[in-house]
N, C-alpha and C. Protein backbone atom coordinates (compact mmCIF):
# COMPACT_ATOMS: atom_id res chain seq x y z
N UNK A 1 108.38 82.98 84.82
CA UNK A 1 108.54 84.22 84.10
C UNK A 1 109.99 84.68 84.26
N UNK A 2 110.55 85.10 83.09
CA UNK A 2 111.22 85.59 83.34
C UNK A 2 112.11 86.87 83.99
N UNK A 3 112.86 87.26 84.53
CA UNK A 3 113.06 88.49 85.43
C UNK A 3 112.77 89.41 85.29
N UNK A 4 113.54 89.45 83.73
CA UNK A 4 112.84 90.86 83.00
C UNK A 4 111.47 91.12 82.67
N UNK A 5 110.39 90.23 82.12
CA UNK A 5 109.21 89.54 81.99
C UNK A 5 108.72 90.85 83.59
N UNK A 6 109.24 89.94 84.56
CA UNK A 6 108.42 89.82 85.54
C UNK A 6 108.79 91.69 86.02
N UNK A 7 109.91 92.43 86.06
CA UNK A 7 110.76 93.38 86.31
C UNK A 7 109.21 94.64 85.39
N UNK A 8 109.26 94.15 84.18
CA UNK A 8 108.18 95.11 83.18
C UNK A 8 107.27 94.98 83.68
N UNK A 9 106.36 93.73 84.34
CA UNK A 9 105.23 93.37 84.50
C UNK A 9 104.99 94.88 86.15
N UNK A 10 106.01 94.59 86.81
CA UNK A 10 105.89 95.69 88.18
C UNK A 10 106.33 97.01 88.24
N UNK A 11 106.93 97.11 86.68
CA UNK A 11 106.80 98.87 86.28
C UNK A 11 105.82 99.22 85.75
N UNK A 12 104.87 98.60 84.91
CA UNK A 12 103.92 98.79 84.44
C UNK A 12 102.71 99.00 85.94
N UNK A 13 102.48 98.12 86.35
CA UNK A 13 101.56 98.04 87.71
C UNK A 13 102.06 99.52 88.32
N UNK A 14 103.27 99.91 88.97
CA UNK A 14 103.86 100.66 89.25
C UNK A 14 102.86 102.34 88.58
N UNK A 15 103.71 102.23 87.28
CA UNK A 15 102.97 103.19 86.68
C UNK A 15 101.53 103.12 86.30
N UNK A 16 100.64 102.41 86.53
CA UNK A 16 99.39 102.52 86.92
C UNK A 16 99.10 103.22 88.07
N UNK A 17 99.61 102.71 89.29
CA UNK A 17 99.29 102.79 90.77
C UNK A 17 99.78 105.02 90.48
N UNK A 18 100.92 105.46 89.91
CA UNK A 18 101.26 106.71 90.08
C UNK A 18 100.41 107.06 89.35
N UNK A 19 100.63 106.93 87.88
CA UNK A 19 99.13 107.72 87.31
C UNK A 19 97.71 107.92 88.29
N UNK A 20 97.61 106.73 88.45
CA UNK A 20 96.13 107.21 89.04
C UNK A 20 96.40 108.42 90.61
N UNK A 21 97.09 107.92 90.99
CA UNK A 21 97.30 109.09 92.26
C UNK A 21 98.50 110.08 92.16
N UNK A 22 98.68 110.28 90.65
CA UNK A 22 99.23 111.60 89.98
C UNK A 22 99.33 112.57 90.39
N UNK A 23 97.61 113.09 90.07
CA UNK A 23 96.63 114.58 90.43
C UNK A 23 96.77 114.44 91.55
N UNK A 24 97.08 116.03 92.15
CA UNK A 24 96.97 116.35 93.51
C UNK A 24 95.68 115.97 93.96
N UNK A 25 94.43 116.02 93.24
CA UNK A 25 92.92 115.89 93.97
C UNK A 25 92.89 114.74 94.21
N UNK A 26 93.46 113.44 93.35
CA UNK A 26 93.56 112.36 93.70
C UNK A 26 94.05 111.73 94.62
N UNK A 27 95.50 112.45 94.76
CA UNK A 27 95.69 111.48 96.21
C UNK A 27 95.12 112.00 97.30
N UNK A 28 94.60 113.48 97.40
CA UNK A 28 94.22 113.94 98.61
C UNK A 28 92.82 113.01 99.18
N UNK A 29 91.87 112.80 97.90
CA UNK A 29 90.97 112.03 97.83
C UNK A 29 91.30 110.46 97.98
N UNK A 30 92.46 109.90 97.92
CA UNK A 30 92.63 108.76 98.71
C UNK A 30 93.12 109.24 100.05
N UNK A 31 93.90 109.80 100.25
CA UNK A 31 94.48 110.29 101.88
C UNK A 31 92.84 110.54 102.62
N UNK A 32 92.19 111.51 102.49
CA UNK A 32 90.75 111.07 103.04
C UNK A 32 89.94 109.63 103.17
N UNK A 33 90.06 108.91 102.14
CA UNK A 33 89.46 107.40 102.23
C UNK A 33 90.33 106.76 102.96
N UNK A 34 91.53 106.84 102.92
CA UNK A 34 92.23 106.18 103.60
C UNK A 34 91.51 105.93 105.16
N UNK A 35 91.24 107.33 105.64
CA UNK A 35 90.91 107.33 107.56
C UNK A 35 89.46 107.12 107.30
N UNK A 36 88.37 106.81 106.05
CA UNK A 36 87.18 106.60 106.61
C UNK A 36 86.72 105.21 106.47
N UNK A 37 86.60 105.03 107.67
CA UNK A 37 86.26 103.41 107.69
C UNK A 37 85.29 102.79 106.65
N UNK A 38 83.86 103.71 107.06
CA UNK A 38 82.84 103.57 106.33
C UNK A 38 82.52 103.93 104.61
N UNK A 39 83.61 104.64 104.41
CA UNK A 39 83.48 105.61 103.15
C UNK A 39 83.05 106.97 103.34
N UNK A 40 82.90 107.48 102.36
CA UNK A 40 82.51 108.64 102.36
C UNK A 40 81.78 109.41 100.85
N UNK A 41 80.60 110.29 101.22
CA UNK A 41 80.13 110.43 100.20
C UNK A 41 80.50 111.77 99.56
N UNK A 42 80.33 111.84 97.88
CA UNK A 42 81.13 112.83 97.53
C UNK A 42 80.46 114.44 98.08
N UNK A 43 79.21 114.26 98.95
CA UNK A 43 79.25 115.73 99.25
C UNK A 43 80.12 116.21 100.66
N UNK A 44 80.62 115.04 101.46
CA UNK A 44 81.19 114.75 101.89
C UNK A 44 82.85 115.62 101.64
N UNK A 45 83.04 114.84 100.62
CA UNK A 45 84.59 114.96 100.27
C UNK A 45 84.95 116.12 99.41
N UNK A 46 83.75 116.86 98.88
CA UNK A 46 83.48 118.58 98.50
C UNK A 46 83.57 119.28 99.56
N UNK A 47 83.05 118.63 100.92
CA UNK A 47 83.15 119.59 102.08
C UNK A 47 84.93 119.62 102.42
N UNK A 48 85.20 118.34 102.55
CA UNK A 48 86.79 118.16 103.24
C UNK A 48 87.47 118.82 102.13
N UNK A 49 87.40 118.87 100.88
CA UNK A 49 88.57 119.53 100.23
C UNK A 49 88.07 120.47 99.50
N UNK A 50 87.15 121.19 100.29
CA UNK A 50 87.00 122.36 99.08
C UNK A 50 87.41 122.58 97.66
N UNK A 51 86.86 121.30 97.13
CA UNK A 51 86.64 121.01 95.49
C UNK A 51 85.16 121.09 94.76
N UNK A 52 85.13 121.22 93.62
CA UNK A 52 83.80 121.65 93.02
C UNK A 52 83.82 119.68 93.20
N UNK A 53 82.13 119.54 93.05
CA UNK A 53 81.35 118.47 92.64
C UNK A 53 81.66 117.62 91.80
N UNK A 54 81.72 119.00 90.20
CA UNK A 54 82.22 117.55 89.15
C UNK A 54 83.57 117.33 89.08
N UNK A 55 84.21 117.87 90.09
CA UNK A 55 86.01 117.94 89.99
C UNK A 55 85.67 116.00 90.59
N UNK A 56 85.53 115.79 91.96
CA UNK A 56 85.71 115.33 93.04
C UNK A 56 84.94 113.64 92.40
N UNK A 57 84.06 114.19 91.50
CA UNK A 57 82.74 113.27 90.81
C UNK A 57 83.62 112.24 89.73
N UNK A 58 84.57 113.02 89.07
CA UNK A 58 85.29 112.83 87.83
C UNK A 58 86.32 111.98 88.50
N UNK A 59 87.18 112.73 89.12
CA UNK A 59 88.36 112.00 89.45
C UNK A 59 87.87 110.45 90.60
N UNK A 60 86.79 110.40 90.71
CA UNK A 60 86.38 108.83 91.92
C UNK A 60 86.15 108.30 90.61
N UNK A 61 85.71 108.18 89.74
CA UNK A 61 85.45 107.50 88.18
C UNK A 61 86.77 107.20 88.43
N UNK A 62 88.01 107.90 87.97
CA UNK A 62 89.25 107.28 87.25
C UNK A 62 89.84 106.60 88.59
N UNK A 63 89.49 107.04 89.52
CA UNK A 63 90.19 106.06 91.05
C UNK A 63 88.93 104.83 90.88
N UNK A 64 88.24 104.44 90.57
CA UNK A 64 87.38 103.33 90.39
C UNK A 64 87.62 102.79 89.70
N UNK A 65 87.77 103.20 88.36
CA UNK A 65 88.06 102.50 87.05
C UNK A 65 89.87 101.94 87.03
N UNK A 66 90.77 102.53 88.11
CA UNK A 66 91.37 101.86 88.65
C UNK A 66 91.97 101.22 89.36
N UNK A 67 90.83 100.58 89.85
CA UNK A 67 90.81 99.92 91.12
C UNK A 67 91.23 99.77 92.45
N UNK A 68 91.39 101.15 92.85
CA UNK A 68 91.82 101.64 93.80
C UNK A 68 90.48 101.93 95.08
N UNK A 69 89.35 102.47 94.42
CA UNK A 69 87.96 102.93 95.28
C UNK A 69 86.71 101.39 94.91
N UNK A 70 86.19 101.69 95.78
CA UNK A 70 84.86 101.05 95.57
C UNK A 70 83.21 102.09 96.58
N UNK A 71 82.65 101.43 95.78
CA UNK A 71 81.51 101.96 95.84
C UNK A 71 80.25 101.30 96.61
N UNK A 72 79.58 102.02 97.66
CA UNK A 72 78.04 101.59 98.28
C UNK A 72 77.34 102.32 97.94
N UNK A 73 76.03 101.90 97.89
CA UNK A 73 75.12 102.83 97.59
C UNK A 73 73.82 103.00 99.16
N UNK A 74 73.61 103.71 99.52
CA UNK A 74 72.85 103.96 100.61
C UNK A 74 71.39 104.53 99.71
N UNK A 75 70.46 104.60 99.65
CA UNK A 75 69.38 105.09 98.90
C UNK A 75 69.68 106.26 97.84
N UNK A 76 69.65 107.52 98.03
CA UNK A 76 70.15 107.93 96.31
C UNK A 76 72.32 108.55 96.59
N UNK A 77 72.56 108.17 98.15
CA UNK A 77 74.11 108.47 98.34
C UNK A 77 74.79 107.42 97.49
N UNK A 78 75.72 107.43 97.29
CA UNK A 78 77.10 106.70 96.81
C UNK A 78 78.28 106.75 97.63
N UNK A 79 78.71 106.09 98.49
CA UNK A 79 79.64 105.96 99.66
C UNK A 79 80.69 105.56 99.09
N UNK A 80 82.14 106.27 98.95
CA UNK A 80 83.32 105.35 98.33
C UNK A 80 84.60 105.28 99.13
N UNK A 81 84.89 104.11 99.06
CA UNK A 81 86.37 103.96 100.15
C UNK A 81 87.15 103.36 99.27
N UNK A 82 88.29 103.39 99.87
CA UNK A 82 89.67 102.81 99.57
C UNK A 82 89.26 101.24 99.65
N UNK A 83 90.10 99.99 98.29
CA UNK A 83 89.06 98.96 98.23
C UNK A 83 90.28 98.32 99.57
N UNK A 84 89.43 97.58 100.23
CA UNK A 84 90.48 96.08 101.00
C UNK A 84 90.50 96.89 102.30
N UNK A 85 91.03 98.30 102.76
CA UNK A 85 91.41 98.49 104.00
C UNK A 85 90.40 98.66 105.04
N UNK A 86 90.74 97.77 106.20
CA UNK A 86 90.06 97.45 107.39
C UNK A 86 90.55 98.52 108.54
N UNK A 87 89.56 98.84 108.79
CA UNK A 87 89.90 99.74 110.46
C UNK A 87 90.04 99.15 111.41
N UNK A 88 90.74 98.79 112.34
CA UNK A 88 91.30 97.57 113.39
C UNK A 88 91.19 98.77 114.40
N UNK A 89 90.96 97.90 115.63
CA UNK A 89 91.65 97.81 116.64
C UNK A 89 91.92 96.70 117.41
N UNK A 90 93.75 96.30 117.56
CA UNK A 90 94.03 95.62 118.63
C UNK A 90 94.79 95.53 119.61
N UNK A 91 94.10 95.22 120.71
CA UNK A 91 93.92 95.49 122.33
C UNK A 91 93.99 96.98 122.67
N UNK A 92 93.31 97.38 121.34
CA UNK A 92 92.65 99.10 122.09
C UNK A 92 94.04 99.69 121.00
N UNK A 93 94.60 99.05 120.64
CA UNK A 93 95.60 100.34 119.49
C UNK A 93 94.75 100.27 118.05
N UNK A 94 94.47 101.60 117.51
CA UNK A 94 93.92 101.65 116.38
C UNK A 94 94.57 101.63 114.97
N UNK A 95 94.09 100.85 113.99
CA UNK A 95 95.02 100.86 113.11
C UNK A 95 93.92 100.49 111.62
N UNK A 96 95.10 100.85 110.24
CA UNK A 96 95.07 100.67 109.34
C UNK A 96 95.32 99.53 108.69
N UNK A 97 94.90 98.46 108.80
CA UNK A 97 95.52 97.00 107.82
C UNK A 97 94.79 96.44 106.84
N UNK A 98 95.66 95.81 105.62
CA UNK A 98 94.82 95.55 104.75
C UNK A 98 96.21 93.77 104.57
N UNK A 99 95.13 92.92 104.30
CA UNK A 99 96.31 91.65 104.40
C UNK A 99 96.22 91.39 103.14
N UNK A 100 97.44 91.39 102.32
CA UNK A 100 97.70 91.06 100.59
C UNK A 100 98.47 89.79 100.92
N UNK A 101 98.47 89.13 102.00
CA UNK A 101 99.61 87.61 101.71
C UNK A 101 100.99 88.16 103.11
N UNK A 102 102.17 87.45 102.80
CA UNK A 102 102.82 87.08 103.90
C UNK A 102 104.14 88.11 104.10
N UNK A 103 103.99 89.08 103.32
CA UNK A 103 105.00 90.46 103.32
C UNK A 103 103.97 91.58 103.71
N UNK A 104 104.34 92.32 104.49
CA UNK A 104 103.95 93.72 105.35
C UNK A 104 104.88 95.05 105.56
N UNK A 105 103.86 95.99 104.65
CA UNK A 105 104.81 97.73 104.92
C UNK A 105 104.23 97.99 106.34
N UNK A 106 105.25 98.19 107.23
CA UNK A 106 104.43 98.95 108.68
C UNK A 106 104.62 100.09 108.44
N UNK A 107 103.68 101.16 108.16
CA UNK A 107 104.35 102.56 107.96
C UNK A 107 103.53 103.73 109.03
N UNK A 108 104.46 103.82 109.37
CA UNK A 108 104.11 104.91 110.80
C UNK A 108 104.09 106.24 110.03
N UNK A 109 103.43 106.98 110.75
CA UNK A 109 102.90 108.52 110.12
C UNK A 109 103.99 109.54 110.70
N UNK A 110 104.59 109.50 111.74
CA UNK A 110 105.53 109.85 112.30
C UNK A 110 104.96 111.34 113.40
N UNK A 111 105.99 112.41 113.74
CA UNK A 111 105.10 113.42 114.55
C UNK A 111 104.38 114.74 114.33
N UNK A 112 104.72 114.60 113.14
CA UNK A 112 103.43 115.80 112.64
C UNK A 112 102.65 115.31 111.44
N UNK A 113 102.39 114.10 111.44
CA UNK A 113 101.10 113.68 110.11
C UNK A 113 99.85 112.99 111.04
N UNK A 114 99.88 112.17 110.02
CA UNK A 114 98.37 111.57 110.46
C UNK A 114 98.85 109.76 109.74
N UNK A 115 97.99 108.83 109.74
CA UNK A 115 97.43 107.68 108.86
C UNK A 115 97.11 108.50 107.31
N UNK A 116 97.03 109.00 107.25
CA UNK A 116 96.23 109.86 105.94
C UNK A 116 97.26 110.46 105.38
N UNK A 117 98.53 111.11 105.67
CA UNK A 117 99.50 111.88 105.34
C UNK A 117 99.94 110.34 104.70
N UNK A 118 100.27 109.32 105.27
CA UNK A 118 100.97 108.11 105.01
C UNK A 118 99.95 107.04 103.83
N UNK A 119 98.75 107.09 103.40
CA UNK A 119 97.84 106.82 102.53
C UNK A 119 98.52 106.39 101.23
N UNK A 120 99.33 107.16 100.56
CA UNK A 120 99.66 107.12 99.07
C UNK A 120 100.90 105.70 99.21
N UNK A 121 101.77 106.01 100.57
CA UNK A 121 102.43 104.75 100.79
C UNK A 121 102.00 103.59 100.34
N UNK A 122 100.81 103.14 101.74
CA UNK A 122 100.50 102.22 101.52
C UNK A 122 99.77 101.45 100.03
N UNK A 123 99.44 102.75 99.35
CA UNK A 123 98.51 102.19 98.01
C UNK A 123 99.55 101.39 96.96
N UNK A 124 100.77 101.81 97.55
CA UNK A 124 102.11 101.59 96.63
C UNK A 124 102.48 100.09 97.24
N UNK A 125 102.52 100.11 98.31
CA UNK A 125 103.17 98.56 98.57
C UNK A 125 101.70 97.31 98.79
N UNK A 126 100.54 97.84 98.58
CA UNK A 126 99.18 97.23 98.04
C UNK A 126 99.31 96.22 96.97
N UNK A 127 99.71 97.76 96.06
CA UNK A 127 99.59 97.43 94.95
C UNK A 127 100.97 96.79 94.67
N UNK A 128 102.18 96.58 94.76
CA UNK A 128 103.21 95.68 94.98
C UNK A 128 102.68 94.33 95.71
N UNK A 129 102.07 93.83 96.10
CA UNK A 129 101.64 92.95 96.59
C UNK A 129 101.75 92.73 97.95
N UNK A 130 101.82 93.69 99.13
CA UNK A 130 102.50 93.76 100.41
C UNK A 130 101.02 94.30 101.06
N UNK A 131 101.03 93.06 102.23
CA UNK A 131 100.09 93.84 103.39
C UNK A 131 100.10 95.27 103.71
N UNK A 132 99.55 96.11 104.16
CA UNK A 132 99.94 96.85 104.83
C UNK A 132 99.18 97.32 106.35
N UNK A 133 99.99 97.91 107.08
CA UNK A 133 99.21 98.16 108.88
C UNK A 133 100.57 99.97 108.59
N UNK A 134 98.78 100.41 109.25
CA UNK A 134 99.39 102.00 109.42
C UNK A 134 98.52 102.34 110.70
N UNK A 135 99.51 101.72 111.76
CA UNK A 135 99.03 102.33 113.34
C UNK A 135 98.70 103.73 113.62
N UNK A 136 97.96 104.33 114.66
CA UNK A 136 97.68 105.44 115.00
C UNK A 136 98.01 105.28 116.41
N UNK A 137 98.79 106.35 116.58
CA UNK A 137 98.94 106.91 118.00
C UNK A 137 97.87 107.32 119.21
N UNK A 138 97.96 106.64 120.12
CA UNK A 138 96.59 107.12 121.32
C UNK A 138 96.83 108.64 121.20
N UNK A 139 95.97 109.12 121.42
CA UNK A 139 96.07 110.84 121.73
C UNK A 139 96.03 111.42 120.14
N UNK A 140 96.40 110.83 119.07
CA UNK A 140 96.30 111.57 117.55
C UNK A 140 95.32 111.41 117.25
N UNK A 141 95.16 111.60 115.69
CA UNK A 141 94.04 111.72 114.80
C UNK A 141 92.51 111.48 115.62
N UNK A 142 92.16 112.58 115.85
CA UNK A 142 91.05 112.56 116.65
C UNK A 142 90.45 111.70 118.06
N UNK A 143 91.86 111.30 117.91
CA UNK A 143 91.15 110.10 119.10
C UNK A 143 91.23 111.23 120.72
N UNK A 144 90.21 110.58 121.60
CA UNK A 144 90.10 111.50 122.41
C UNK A 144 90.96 110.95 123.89
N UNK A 145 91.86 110.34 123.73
CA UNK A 145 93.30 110.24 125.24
C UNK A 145 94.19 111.23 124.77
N UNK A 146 94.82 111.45 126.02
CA UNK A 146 95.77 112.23 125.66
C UNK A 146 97.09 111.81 125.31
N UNK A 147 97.58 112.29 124.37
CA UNK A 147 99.30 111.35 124.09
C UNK A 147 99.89 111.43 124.97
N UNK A 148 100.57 110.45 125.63
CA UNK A 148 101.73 109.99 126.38
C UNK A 148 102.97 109.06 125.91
N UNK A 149 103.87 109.58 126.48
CA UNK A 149 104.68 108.48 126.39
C UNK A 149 104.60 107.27 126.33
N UNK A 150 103.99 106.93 127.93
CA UNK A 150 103.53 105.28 127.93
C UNK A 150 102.69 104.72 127.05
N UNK A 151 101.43 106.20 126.46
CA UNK A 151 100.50 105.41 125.37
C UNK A 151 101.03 105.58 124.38
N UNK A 152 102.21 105.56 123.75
CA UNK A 152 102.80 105.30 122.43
C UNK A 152 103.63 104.18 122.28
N UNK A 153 104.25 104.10 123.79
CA UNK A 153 104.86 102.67 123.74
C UNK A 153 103.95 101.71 124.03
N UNK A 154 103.07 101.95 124.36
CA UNK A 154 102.15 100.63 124.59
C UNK A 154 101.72 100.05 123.01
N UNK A 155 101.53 101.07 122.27
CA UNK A 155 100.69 101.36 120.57
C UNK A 155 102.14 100.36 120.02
N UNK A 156 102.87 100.82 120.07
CA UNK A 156 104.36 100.41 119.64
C UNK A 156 104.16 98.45 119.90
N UNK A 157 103.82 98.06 121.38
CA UNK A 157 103.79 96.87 121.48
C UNK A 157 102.84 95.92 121.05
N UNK A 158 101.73 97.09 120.80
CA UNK A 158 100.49 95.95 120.17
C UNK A 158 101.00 95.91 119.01
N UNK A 159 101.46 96.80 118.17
CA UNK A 159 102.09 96.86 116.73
C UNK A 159 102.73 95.54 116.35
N UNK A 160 103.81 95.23 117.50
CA UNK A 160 104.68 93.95 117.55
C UNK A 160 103.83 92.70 117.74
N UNK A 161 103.06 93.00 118.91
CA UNK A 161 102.59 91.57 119.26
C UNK A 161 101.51 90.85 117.30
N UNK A 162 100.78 92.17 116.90
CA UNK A 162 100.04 91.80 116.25
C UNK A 162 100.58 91.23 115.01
N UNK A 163 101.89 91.77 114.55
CA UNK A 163 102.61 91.58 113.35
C UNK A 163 103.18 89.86 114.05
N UNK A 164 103.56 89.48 115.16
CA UNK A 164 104.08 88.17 115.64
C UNK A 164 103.01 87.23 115.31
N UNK A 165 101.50 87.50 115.82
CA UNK A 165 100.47 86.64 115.60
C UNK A 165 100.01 86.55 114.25
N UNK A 166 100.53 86.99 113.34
CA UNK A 166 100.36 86.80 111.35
C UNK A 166 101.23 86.21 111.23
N UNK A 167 102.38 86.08 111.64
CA UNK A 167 103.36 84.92 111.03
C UNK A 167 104.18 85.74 109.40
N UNK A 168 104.12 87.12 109.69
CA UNK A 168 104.92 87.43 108.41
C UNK A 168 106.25 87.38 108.17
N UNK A 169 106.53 86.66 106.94
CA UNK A 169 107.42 86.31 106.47
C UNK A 169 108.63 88.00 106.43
N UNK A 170 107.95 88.87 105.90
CA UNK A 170 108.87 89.53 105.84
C UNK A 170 108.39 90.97 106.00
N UNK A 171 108.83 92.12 107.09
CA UNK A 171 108.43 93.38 107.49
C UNK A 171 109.25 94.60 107.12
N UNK A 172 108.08 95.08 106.27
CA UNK A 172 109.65 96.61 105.87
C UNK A 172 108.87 97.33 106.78
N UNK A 173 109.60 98.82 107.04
CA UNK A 173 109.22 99.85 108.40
C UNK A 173 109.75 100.89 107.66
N UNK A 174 108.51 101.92 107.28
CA UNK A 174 108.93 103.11 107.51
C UNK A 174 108.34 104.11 108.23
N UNK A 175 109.02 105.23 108.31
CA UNK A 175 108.70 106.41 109.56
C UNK A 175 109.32 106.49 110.91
């Protein structure tokens, strides 16, 4: 293909990936899927964002229809998560990874967000074709240690060791 060919082909994808997480309800509603492992159901995600029903109902349609959510069904619930991302933990550091091939965004949330603040990132270098791993800090997002120093540098080294044992070709870092 040619450059340009190929240049249109990843503005177009591009402007898919923004449209759909445009609407403020939308990305907030991926930033929530993002941290639930299991999914979550939309009475669920009416509770977390104090949105009406058919607001929350409507907009998982257009995040489905582009292919961003997927869907379980539990008896009459409908459970929907973010599609591909895995909840990890390794050697006790918790994390966000989803493996698209041999390029990886590491994107750290930094000191006043979350994994979830950092969500819309990763949907972007997904959808670019890039792994992504969005570590969590011991002591944050609900986890129950307390932050330390040492337990952030420790989080910091599983980060390394785990990105060494994939063999990726190539690591962008932000945060």
């Amino acid at each position: 293909m040619h450059i340009f060919g190929y240049m249109q082909v990843t503005l177009e994808r591009s402007q898919d990936l923004f449209a759909a997480l445009g609407d403020p309800l939308r990305l907030r509603l991926a930033c929530c899927l993002a941290v639930a492992k299991d999914g979550l159901c939309v009475c669920e995600l009416v509770d977390a964002l104090v949105a009406p029903q058919p607001n929350v109902s409507r907009h998982l349609k257009l995040m489905k229809s582009s292919d961003l959510v997927e869907e379980r069904r539990e008896g009459r619930f409908v459970y929907y998560r973010l599609k591909g991302a895995e909840h990890i933990a390794y050697k006790g550091t918790r994390m966000y990874f989803k493996d698209n091939g041999f390029q990886i965004a590491l994107i750290y949330h930094g000191n006043a967000g979350s994994a979830c603040d950092r969500a819309f990132m990763a949907l972007f270098f997904e959808h670019e074709g890039y792994s992504y791993l969005l570590p969590e800090y011991a002591g944050y997002s609900n986890d129950t240690a307390s932050p330390t120093h040492a337990g952030i540098k420790r989080d910091a080294e599983h980060v390394i060791d785990f990105l060494a044992s994939r063999n990726f070709k190539k690591v962008v870092v932000l945060g």
